[in-house]
ModelCIF file with pLDDT and N, C-alpha, C, O atoms, coordinates in Angstrom:
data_MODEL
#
_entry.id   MODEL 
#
_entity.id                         1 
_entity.type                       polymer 
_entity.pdbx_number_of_molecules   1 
#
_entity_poly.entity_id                      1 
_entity_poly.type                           'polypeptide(L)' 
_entity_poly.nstd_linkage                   no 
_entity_poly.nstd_monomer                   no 
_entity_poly.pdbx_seq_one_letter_code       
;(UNK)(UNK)(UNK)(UNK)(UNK)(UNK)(UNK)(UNK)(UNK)(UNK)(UNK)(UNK)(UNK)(UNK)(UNK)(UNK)
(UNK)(UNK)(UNK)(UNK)(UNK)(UNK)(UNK)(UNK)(UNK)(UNK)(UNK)(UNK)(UNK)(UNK)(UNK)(UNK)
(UNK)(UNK)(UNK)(UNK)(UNK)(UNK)(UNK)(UNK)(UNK)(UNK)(UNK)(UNK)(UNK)(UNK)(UNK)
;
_entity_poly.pdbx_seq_one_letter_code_can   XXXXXXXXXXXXXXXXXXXXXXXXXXXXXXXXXXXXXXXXXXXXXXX 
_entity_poly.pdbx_strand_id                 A 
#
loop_
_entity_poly_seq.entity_id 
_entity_poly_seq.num 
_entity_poly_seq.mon_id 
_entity_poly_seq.hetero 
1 1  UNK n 
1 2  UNK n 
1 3  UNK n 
1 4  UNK n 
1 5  UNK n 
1 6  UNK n 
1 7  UNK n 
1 8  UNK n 
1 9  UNK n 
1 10 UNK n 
1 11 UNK n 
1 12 UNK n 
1 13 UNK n 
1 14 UNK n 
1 15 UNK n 
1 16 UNK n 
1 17 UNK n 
1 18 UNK n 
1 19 UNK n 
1 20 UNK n 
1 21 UNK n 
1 22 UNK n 
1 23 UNK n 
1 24 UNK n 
1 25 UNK n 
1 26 UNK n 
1 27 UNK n 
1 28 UNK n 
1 29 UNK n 
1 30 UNK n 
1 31 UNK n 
1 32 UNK n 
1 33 UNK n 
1 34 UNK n 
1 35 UNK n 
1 36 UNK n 
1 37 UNK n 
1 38 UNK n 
1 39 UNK n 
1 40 UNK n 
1 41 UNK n 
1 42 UNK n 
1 43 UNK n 
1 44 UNK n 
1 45 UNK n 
1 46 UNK n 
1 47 UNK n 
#
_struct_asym.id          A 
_struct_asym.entity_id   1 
#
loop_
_ma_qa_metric.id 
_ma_qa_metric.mode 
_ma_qa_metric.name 
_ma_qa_metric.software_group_id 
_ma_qa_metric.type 
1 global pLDDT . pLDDT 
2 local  pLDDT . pLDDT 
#
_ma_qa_metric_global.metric_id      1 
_ma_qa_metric_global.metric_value   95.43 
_ma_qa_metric_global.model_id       1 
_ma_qa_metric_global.ordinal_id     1 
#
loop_
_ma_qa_metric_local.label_asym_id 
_ma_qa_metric_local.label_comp_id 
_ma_qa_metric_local.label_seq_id 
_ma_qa_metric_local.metric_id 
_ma_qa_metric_local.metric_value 
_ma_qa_metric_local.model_id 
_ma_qa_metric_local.ordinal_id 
A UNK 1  2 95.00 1 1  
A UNK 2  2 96.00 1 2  
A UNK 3  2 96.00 1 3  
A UNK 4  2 96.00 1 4  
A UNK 5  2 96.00 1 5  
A UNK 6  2 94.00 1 6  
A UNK 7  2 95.00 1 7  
A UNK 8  2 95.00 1 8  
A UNK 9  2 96.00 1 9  
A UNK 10 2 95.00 1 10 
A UNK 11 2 96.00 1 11 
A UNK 12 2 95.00 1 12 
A UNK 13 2 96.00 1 13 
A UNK 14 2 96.00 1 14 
A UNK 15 2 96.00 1 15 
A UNK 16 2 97.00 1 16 
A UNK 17 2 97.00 1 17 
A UNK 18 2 97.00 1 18 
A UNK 19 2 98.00 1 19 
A UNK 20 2 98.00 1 20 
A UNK 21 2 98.00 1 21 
A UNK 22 2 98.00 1 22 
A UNK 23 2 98.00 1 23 
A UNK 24 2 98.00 1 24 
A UNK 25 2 98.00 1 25 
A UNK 26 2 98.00 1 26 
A UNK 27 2 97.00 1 27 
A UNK 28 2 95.00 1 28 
A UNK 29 2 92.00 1 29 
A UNK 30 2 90.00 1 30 
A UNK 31 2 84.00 1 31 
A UNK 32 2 81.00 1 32 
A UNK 33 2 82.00 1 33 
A UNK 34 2 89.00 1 34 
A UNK 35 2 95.00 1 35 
A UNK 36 2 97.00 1 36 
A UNK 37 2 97.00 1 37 
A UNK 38 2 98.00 1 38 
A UNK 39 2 98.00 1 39 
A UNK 40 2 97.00 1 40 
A UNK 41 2 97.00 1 41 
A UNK 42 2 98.00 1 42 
A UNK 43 2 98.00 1 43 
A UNK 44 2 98.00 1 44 
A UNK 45 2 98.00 1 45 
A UNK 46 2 98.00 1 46 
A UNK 47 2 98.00 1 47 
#
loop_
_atom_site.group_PDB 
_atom_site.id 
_atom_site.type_symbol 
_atom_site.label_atom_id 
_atom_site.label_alt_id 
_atom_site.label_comp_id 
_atom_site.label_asym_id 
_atom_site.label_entity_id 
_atom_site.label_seq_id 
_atom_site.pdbx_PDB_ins_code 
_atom_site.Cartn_x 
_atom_site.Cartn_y 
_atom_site.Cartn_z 
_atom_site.occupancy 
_atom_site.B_iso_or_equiv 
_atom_site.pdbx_formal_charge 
_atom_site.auth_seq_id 
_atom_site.auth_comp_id 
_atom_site.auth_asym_id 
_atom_site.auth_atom_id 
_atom_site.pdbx_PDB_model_num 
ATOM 1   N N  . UNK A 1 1  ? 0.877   -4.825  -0.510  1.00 95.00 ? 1  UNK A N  1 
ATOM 2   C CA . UNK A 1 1  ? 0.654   -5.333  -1.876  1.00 95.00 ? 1  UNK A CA 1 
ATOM 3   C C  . UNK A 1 1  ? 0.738   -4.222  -2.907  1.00 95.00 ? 1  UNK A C  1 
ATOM 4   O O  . UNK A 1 1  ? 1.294   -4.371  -3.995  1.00 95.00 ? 1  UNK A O  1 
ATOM 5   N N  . UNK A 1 2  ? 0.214   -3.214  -2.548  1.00 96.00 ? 2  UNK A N  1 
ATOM 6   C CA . UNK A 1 2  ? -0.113  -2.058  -3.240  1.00 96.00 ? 2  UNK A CA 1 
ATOM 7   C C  . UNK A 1 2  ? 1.610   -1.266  -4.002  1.00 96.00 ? 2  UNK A C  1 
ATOM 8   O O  . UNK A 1 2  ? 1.689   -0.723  -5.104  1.00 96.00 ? 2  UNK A O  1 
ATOM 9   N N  . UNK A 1 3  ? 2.886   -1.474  -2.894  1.00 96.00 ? 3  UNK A N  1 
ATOM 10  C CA . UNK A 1 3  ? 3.848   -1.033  -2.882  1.00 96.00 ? 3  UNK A CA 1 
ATOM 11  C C  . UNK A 1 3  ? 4.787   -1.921  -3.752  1.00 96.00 ? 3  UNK A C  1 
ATOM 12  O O  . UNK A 1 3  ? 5.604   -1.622  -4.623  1.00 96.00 ? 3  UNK A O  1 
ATOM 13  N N  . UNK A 1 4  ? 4.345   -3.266  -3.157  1.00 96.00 ? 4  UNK A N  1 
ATOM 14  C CA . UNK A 1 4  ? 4.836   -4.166  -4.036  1.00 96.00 ? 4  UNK A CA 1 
ATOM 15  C C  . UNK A 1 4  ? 5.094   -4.447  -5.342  1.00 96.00 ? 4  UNK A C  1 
ATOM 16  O O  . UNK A 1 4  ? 6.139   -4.710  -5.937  1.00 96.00 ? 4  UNK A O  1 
ATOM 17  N N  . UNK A 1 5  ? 3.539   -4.308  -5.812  1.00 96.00 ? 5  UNK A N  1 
ATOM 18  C CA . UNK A 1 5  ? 3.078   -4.549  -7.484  1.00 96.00 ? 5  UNK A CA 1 
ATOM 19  C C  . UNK A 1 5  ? 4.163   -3.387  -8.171  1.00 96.00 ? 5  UNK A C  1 
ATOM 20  O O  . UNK A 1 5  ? 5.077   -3.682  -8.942  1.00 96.00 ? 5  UNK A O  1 
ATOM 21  N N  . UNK A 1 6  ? 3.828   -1.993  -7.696  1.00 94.00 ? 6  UNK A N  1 
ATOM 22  C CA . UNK A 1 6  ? 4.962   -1.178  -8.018  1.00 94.00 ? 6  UNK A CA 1 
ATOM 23  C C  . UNK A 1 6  ? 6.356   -0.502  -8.030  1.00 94.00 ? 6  UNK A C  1 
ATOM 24  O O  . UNK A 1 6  ? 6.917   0.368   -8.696  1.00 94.00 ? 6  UNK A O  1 
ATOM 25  N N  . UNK A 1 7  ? 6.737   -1.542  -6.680  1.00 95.00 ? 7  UNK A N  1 
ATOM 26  C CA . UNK A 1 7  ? 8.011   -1.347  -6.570  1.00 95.00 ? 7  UNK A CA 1 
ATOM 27  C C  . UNK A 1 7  ? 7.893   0.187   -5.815  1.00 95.00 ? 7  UNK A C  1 
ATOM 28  O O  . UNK A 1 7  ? 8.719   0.980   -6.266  1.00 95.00 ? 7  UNK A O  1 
ATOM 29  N N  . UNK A 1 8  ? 7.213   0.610   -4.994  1.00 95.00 ? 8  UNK A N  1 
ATOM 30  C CA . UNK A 1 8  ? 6.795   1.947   -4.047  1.00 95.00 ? 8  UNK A CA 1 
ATOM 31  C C  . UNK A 1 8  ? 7.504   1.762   -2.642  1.00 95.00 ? 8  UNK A C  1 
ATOM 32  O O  . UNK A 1 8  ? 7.355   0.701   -2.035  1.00 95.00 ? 8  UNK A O  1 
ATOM 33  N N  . UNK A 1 9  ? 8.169   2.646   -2.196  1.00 96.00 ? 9  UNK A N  1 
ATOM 34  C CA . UNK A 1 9  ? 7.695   2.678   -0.702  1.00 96.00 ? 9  UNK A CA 1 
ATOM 35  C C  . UNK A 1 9  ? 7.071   2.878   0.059   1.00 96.00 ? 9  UNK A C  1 
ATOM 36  O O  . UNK A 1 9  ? 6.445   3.919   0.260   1.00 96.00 ? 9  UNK A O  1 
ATOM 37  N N  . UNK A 1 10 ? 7.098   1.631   0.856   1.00 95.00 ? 10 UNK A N  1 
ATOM 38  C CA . UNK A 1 10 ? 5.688   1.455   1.562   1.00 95.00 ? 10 UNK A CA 1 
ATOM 39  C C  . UNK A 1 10 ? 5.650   2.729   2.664   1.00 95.00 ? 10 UNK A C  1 
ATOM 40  O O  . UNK A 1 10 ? 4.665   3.419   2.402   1.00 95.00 ? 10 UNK A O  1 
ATOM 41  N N  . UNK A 1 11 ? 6.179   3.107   3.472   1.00 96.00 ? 11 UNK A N  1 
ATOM 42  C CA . UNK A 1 11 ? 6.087   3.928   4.358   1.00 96.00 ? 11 UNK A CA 1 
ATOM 43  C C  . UNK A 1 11 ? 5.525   5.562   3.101   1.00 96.00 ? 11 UNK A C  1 
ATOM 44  O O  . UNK A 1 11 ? 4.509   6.257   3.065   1.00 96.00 ? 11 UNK A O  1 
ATOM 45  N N  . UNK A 1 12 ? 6.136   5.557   2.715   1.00 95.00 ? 12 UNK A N  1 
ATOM 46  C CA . UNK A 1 12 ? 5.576   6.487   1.571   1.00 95.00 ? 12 UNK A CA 1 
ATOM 47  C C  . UNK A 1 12 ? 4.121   6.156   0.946   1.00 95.00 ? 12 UNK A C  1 
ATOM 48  O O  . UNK A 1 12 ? 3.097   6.744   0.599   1.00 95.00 ? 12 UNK A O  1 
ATOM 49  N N  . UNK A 1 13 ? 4.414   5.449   0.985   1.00 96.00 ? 13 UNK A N  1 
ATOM 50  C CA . UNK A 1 13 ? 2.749   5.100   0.197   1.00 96.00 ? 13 UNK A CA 1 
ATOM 51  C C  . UNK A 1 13 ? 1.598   5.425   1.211   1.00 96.00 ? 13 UNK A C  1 
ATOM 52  O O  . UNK A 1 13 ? 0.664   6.185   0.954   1.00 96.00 ? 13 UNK A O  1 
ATOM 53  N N  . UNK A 1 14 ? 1.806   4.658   2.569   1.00 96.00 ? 14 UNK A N  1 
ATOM 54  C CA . UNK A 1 14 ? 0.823   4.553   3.803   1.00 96.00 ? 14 UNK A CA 1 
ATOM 55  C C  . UNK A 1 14 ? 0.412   5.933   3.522   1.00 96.00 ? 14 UNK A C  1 
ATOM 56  O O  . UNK A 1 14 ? -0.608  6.313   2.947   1.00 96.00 ? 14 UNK A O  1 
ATOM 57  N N  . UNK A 1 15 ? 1.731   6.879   4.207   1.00 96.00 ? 15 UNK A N  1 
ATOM 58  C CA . UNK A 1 15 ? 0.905   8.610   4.034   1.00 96.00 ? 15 UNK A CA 1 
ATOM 59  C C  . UNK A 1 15 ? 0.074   9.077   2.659   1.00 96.00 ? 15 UNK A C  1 
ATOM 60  O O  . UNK A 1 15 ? -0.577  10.122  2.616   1.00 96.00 ? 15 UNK A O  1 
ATOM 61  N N  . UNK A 1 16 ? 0.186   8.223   1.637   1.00 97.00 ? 16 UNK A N  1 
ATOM 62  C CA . UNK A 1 16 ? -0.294  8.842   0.332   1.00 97.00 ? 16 UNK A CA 1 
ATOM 63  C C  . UNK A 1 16 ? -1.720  8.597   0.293   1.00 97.00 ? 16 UNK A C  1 
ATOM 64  O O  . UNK A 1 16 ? -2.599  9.411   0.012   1.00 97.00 ? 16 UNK A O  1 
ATOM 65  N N  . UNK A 1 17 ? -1.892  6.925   0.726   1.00 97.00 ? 17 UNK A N  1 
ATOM 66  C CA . UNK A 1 17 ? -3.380  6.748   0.952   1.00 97.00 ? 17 UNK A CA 1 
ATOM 67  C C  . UNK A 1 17 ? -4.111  6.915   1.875   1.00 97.00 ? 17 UNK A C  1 
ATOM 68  O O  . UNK A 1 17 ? -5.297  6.593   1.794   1.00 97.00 ? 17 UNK A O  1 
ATOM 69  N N  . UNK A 1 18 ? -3.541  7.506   3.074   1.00 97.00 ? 18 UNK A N  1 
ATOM 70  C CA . UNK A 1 18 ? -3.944  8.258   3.999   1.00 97.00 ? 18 UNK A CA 1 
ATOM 71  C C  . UNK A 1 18 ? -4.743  9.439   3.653   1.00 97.00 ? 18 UNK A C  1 
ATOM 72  O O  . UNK A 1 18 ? -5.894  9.581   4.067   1.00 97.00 ? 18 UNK A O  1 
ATOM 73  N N  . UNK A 1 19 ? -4.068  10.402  2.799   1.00 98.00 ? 19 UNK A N  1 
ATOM 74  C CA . UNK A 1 19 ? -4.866  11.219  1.757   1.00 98.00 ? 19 UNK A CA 1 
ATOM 75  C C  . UNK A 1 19 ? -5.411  11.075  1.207   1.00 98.00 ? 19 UNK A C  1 
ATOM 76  O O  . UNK A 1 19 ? -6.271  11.951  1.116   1.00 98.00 ? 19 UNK A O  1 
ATOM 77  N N  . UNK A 1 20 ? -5.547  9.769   0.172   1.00 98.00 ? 20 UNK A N  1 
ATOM 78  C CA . UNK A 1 20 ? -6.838  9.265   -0.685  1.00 98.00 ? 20 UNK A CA 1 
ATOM 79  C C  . UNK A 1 20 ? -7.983  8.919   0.073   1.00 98.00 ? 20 UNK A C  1 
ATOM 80  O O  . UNK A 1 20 ? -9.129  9.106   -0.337  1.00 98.00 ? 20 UNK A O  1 
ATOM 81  N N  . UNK A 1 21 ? -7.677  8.374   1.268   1.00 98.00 ? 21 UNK A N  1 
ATOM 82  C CA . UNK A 1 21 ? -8.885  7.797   2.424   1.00 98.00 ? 21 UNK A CA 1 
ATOM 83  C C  . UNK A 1 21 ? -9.457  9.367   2.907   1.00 98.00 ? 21 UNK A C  1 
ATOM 84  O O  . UNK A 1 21 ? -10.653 9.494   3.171   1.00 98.00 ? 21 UNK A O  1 
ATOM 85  N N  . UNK A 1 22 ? -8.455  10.620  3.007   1.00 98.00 ? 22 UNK A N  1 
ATOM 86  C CA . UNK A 1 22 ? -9.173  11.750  3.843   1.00 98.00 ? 22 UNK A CA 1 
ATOM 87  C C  . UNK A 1 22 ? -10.116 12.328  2.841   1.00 98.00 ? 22 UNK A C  1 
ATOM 88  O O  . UNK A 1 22 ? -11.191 12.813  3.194   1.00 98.00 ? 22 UNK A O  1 
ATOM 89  N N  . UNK A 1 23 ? -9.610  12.270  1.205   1.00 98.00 ? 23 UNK A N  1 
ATOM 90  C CA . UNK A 1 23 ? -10.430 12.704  0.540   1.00 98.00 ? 23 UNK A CA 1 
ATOM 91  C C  . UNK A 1 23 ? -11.528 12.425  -0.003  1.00 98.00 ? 23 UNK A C  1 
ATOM 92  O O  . UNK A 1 23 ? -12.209 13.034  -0.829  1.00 98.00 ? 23 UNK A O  1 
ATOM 93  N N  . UNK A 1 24 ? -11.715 11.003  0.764   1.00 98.00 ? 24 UNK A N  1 
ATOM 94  C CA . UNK A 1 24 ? -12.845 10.224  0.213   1.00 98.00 ? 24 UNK A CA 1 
ATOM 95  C C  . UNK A 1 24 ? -12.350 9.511   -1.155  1.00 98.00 ? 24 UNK A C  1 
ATOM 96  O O  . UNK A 1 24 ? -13.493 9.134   -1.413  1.00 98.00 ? 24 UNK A O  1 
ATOM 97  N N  . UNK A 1 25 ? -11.779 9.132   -1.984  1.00 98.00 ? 25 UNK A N  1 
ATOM 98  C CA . UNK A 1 25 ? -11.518 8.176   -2.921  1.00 98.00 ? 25 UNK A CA 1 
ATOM 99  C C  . UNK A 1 25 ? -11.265 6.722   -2.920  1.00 98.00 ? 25 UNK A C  1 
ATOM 100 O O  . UNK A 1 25 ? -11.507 5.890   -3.794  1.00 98.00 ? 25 UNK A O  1 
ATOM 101 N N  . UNK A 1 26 ? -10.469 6.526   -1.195  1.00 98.00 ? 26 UNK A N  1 
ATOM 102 C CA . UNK A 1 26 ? -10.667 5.138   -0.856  1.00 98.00 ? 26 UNK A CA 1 
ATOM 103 C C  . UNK A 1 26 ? -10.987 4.942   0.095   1.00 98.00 ? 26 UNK A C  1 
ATOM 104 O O  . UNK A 1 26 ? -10.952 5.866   0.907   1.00 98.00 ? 26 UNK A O  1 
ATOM 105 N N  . UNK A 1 27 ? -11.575 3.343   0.590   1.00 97.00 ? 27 UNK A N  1 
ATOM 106 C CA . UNK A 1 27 ? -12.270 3.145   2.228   1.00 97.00 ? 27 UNK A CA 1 
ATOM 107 C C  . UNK A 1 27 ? -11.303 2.139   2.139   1.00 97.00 ? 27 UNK A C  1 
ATOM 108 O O  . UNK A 1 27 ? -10.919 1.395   1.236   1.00 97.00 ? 27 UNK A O  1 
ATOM 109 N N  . UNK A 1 28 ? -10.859 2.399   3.908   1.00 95.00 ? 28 UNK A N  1 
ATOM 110 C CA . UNK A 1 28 ? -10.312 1.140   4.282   1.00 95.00 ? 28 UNK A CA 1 
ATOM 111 C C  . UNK A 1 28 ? -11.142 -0.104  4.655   1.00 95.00 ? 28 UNK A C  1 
ATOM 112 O O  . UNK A 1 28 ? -12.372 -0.099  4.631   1.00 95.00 ? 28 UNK A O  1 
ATOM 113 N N  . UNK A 1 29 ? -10.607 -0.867  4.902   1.00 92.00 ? 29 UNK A N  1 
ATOM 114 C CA . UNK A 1 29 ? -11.574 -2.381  4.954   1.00 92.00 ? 29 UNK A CA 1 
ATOM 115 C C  . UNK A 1 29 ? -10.110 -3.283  6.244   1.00 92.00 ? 29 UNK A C  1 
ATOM 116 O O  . UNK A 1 29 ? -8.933  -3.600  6.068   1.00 92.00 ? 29 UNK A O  1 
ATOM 117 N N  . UNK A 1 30 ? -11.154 -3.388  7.541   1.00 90.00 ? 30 UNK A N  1 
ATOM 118 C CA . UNK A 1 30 ? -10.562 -4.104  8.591   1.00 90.00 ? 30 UNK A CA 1 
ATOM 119 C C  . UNK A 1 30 ? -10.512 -5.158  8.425   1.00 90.00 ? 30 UNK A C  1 
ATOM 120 O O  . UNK A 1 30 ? -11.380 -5.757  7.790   1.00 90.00 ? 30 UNK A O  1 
ATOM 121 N N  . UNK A 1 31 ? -9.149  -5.904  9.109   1.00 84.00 ? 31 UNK A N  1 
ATOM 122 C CA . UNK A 1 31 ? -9.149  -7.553  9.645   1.00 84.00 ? 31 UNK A CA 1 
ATOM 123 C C  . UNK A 1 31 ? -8.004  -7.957  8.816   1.00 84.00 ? 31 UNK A C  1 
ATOM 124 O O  . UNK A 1 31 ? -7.033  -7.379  8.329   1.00 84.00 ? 31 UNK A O  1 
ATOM 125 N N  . UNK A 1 32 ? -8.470  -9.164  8.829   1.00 81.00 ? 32 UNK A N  1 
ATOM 126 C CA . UNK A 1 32 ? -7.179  -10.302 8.289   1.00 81.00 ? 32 UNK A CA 1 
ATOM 127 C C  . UNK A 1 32 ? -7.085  -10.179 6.794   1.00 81.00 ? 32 UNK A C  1 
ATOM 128 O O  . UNK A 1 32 ? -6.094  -10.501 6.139   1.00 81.00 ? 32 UNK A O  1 
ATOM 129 N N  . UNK A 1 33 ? -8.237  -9.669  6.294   1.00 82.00 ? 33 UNK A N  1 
ATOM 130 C CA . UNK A 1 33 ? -8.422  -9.774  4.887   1.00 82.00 ? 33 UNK A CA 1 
ATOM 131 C C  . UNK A 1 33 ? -8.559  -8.580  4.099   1.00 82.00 ? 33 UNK A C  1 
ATOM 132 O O  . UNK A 1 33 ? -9.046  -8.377  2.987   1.00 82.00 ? 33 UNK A O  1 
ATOM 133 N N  . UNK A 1 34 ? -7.787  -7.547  5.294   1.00 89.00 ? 34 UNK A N  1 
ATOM 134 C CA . UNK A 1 34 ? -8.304  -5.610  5.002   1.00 89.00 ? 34 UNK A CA 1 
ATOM 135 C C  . UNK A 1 34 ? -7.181  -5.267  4.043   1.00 89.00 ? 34 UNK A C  1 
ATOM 136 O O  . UNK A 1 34 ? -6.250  -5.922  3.576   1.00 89.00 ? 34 UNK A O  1 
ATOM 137 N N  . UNK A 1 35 ? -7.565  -4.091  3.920   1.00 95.00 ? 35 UNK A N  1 
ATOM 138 C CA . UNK A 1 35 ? -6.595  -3.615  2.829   1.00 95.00 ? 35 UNK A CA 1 
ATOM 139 C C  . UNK A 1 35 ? -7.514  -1.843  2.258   1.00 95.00 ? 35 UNK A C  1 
ATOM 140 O O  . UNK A 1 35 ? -8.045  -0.971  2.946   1.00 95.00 ? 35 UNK A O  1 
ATOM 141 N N  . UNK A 1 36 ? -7.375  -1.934  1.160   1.00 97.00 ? 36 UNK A N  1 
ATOM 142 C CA . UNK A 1 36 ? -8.385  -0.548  0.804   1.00 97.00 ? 36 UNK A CA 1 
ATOM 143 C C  . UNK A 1 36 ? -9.047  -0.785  -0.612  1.00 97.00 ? 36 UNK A C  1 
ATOM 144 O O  . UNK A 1 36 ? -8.554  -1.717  -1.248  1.00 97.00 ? 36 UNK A O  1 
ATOM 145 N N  . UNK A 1 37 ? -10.199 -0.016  -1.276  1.00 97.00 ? 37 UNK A N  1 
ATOM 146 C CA . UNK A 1 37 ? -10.824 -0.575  -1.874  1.00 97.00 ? 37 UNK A CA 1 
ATOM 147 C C  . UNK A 1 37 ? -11.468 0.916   -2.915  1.00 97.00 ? 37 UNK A C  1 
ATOM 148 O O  . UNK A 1 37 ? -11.807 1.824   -2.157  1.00 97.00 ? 37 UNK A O  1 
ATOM 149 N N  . UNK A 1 38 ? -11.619 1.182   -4.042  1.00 98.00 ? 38 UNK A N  1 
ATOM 150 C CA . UNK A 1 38 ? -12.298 2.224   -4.151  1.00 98.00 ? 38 UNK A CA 1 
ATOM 151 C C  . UNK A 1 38 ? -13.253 2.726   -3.295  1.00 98.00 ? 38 UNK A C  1 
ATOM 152 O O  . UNK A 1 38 ? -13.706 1.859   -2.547  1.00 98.00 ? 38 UNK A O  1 
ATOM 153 N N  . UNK A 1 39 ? -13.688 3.764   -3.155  1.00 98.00 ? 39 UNK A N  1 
ATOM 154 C CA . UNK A 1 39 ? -14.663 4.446   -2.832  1.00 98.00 ? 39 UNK A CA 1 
ATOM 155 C C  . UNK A 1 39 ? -15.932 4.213   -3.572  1.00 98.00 ? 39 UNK A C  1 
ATOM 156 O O  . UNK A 1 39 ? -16.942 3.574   -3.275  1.00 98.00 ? 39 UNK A O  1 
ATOM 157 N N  . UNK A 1 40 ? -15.644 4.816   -4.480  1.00 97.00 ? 40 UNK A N  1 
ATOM 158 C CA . UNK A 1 40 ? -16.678 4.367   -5.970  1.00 97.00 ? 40 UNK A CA 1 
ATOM 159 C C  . UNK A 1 40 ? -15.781 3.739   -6.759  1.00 97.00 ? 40 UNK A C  1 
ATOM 160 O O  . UNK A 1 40 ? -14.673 3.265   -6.509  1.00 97.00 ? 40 UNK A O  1 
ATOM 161 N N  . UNK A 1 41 ? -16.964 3.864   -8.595  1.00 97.00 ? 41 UNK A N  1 
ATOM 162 C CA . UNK A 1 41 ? -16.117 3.174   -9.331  1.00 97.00 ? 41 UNK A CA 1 
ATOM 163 C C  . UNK A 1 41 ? -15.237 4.313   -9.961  1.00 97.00 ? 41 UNK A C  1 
ATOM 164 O O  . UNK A 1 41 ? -15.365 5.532   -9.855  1.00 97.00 ? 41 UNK A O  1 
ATOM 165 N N  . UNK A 1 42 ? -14.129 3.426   -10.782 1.00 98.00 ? 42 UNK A N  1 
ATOM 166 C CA . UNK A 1 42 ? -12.935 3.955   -11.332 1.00 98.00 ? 42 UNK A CA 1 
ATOM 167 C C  . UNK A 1 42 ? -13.665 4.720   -12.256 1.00 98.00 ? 42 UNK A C  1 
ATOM 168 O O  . UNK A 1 42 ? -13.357 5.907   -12.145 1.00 98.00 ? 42 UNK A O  1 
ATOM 169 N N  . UNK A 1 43 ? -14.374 4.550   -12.985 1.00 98.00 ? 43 UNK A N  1 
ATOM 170 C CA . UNK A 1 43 ? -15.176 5.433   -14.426 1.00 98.00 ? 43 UNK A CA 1 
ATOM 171 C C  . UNK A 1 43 ? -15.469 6.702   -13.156 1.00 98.00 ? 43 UNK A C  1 
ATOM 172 O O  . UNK A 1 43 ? -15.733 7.735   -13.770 1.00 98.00 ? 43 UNK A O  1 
ATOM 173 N N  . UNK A 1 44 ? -15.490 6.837   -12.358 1.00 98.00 ? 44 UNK A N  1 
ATOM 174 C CA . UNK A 1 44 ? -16.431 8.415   -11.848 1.00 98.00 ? 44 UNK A CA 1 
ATOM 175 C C  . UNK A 1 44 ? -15.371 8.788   -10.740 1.00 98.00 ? 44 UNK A C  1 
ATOM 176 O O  . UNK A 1 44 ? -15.754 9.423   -9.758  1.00 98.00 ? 44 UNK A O  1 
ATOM 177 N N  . UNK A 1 45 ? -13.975 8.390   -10.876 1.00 98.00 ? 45 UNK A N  1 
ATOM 178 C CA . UNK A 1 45 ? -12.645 9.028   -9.940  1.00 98.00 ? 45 UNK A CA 1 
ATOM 179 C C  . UNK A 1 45 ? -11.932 9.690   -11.233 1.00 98.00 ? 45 UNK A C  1 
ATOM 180 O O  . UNK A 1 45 ? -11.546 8.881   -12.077 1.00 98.00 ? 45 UNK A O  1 
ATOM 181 N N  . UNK A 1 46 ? -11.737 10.904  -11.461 1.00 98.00 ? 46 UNK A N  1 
ATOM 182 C CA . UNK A 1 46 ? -11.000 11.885  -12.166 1.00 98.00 ? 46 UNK A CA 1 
ATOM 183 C C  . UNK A 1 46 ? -9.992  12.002  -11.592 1.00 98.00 ? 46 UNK A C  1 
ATOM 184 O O  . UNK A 1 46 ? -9.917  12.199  -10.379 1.00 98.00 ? 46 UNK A O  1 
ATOM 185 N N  . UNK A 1 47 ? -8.596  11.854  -12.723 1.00 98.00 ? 47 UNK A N  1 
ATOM 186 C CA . UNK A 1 47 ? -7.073  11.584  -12.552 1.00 98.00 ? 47 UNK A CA 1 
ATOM 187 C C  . UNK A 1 47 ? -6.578  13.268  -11.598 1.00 98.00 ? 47 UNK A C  1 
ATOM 188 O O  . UNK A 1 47 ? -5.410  13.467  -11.262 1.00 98.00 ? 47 UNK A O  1 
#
């Protein structure tokens, strides 16, 4: 979805949020309904 909305590649992307997940900015979320989710909120993630 994430690749989609922006027209990204997905295989490109996977490794990108792979890094956002190592750095702690996003958690993944298992199952049928998983996907990824902030960490925290957007007001307290610096660009």
């Amino acid at each position: 979805r994430l690749a989609a909305a922006q027209d990204l590649p997905r295989k490109f992307l996977e490794a990108v949020v792979g890094d956002l997940r190592s750095a702690g900015l996003v958690e993944s979320r298992r199952g049928a309904g998983g996907g990824y989710v902030l960490a925290r909120p957007a007001g307290d993630i610096a660009v």
